[in-house]
C-alpha atoms as a PDB file:
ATOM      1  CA  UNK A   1     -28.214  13.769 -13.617  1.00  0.00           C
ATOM      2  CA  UNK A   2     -25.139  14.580 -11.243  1.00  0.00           C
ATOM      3  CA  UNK A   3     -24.284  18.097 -10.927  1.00  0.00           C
ATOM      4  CA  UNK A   4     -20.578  19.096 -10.066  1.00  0.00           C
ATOM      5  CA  UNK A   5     -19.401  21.285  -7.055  1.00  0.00           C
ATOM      6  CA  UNK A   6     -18.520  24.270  -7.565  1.00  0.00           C
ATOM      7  CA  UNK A   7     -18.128  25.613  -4.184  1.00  0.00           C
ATOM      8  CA  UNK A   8     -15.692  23.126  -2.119  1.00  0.00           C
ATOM      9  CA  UNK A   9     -15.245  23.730   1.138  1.00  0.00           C
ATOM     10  CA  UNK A  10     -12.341  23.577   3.377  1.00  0.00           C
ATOM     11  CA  UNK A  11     -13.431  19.919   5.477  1.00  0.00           C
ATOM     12  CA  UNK A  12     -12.870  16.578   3.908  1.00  0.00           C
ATOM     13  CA  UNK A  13     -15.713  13.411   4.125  1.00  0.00           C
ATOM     14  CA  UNK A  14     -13.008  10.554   5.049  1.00  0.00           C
ATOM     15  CA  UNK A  15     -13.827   6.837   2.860  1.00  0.00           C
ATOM     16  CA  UNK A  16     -11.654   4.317   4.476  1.00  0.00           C
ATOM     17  CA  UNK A  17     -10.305   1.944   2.192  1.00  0.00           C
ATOM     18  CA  UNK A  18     -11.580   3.413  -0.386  1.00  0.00           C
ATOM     19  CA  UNK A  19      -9.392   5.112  -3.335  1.00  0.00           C
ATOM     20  CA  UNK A  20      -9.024   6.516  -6.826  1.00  0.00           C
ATOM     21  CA  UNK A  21      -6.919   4.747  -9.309  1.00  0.00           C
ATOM     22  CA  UNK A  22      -4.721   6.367 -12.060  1.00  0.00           C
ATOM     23  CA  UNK A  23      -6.107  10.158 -11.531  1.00  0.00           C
ATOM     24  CA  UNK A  24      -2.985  11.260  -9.247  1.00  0.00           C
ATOM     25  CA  UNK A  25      -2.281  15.180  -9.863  1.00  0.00           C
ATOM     26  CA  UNK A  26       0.281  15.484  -7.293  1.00  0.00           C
ATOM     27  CA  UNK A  27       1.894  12.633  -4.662  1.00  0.00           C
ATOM     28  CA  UNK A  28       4.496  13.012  -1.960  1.00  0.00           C
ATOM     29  CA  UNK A  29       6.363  11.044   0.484  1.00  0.00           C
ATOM     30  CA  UNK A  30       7.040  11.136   4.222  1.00  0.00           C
ATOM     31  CA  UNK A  31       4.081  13.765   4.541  1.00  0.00           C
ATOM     32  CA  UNK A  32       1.337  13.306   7.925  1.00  0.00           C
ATOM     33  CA  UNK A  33      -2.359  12.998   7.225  1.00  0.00           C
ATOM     34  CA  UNK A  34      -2.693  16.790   8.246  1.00  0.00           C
ATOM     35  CA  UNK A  35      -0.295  18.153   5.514  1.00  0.00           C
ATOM     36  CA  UNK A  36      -1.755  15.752   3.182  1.00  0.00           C
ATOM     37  CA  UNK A  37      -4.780  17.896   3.493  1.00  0.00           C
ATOM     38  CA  UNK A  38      -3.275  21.127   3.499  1.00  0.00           C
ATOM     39  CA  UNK A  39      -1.974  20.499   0.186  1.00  0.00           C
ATOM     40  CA  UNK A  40      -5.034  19.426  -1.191  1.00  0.00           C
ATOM     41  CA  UNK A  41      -6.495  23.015   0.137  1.00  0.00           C
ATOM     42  CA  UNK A  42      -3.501  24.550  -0.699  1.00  0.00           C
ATOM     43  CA  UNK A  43      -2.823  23.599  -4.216  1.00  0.00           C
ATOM     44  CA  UNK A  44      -3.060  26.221  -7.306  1.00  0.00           C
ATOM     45  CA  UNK A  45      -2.395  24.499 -10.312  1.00  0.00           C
ATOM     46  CA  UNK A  46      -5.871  22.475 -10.228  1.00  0.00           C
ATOM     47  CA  UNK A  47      -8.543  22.413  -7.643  1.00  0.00           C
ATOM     48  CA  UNK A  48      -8.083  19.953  -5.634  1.00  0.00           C
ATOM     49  CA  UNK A  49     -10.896  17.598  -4.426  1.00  0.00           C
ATOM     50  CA  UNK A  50      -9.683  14.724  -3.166  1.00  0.00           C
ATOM     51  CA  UNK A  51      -6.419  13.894  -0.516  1.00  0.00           C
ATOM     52  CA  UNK A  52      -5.739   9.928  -0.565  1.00  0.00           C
ATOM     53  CA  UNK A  53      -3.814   8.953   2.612  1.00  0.00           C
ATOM     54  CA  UNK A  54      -1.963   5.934   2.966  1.00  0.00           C
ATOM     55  CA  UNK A  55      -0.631   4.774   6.583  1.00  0.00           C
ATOM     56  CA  UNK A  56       3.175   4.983   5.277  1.00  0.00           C
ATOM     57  CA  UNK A  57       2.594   8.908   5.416  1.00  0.00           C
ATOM     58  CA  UNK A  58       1.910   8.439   1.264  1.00  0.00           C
ATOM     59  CA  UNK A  59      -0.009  11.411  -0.061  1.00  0.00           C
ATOM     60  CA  UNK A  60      -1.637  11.039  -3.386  1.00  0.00           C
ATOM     61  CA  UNK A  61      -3.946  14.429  -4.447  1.00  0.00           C
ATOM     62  CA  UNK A  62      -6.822  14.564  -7.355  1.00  0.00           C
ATOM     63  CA  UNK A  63      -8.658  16.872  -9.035  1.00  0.00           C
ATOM     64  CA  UNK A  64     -11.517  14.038  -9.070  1.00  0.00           C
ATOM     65  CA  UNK A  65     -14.331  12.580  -6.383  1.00  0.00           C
ATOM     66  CA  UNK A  66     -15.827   9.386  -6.365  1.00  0.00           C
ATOM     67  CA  UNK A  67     -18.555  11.082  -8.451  1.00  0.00           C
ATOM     68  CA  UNK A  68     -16.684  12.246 -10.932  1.00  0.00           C
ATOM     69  CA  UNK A  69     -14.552   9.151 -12.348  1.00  0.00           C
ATOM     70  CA  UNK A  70     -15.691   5.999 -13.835  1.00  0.00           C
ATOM     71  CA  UNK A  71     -17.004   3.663 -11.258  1.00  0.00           C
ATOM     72  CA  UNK A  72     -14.145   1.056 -11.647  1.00  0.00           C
ATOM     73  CA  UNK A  73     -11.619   3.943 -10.867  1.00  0.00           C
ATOM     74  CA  UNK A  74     -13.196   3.867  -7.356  1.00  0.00           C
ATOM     75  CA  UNK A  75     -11.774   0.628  -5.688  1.00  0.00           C
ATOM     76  CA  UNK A  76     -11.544  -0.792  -2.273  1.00  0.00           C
ATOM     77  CA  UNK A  77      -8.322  -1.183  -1.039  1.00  0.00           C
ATOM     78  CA  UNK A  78      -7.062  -4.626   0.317  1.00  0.00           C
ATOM     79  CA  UNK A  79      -6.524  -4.255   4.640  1.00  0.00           C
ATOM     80  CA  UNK A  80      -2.781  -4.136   3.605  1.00  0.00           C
ATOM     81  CA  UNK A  81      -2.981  -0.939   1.511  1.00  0.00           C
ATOM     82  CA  UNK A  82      -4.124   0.844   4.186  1.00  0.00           C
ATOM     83  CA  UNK A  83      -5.294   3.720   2.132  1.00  0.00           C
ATOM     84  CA  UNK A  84      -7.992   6.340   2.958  1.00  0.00           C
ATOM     85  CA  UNK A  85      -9.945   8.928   0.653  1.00  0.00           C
ATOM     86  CA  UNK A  86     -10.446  12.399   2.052  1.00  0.00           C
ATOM     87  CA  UNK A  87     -12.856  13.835  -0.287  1.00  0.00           C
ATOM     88  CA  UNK A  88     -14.053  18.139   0.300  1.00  0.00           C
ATOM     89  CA  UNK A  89     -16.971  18.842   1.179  1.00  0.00           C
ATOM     90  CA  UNK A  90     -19.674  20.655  -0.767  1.00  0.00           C
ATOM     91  CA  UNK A  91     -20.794  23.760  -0.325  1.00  0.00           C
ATOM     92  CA  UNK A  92     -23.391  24.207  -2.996  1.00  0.00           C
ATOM     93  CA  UNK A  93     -27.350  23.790  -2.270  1.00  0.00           C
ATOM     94  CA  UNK A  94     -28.795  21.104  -4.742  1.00  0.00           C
END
């Protein structure tokens, strides 16, 4: 049985090529890797959990983790996409 974070912390466990399809909260343009983050850490609306970087300086921000969606919503991106997850670490003890 998976149990959900509660307690995220501030660094992020990077998954190259690796992304989450159709659970975008929030996505920008023209924005670095590191600002990427901050809004991921920064964001109030929802708790963010995972930053999705793309090397076009494409920011895509979810409230979900690998662990969280259906397994087919986790996908390996194709060398061209260029696309990595940053997901937060957890805090918790399990």
């Amino acid at each position: 049985m998976r149990t959900e974070c509660t307690t995220l912390g501030s660094n992020f466990m990077e998954f190259p090529y690796r992304y989450l399809a159709n659970h975008n909260q929030e996505t920008s343009f023209s924005t670095p890797l590191d600002d990427c983050k901050d809004a991921c850490l920064a964001a109030t609306s929802y708790t963010c959990r995972t930053a999705e970087f793309r090397v076009d300086d494409y920011c895509l921000l979810s409230d979900e983790t690998a662990l969280t969606v259906d397994p087919a919503d986790y996908r390996t991106a194709t060398s061209s996409t260029n696309i990595t997850s940053f997901q937060r670490t957890c805090l918790d003890k399990f």
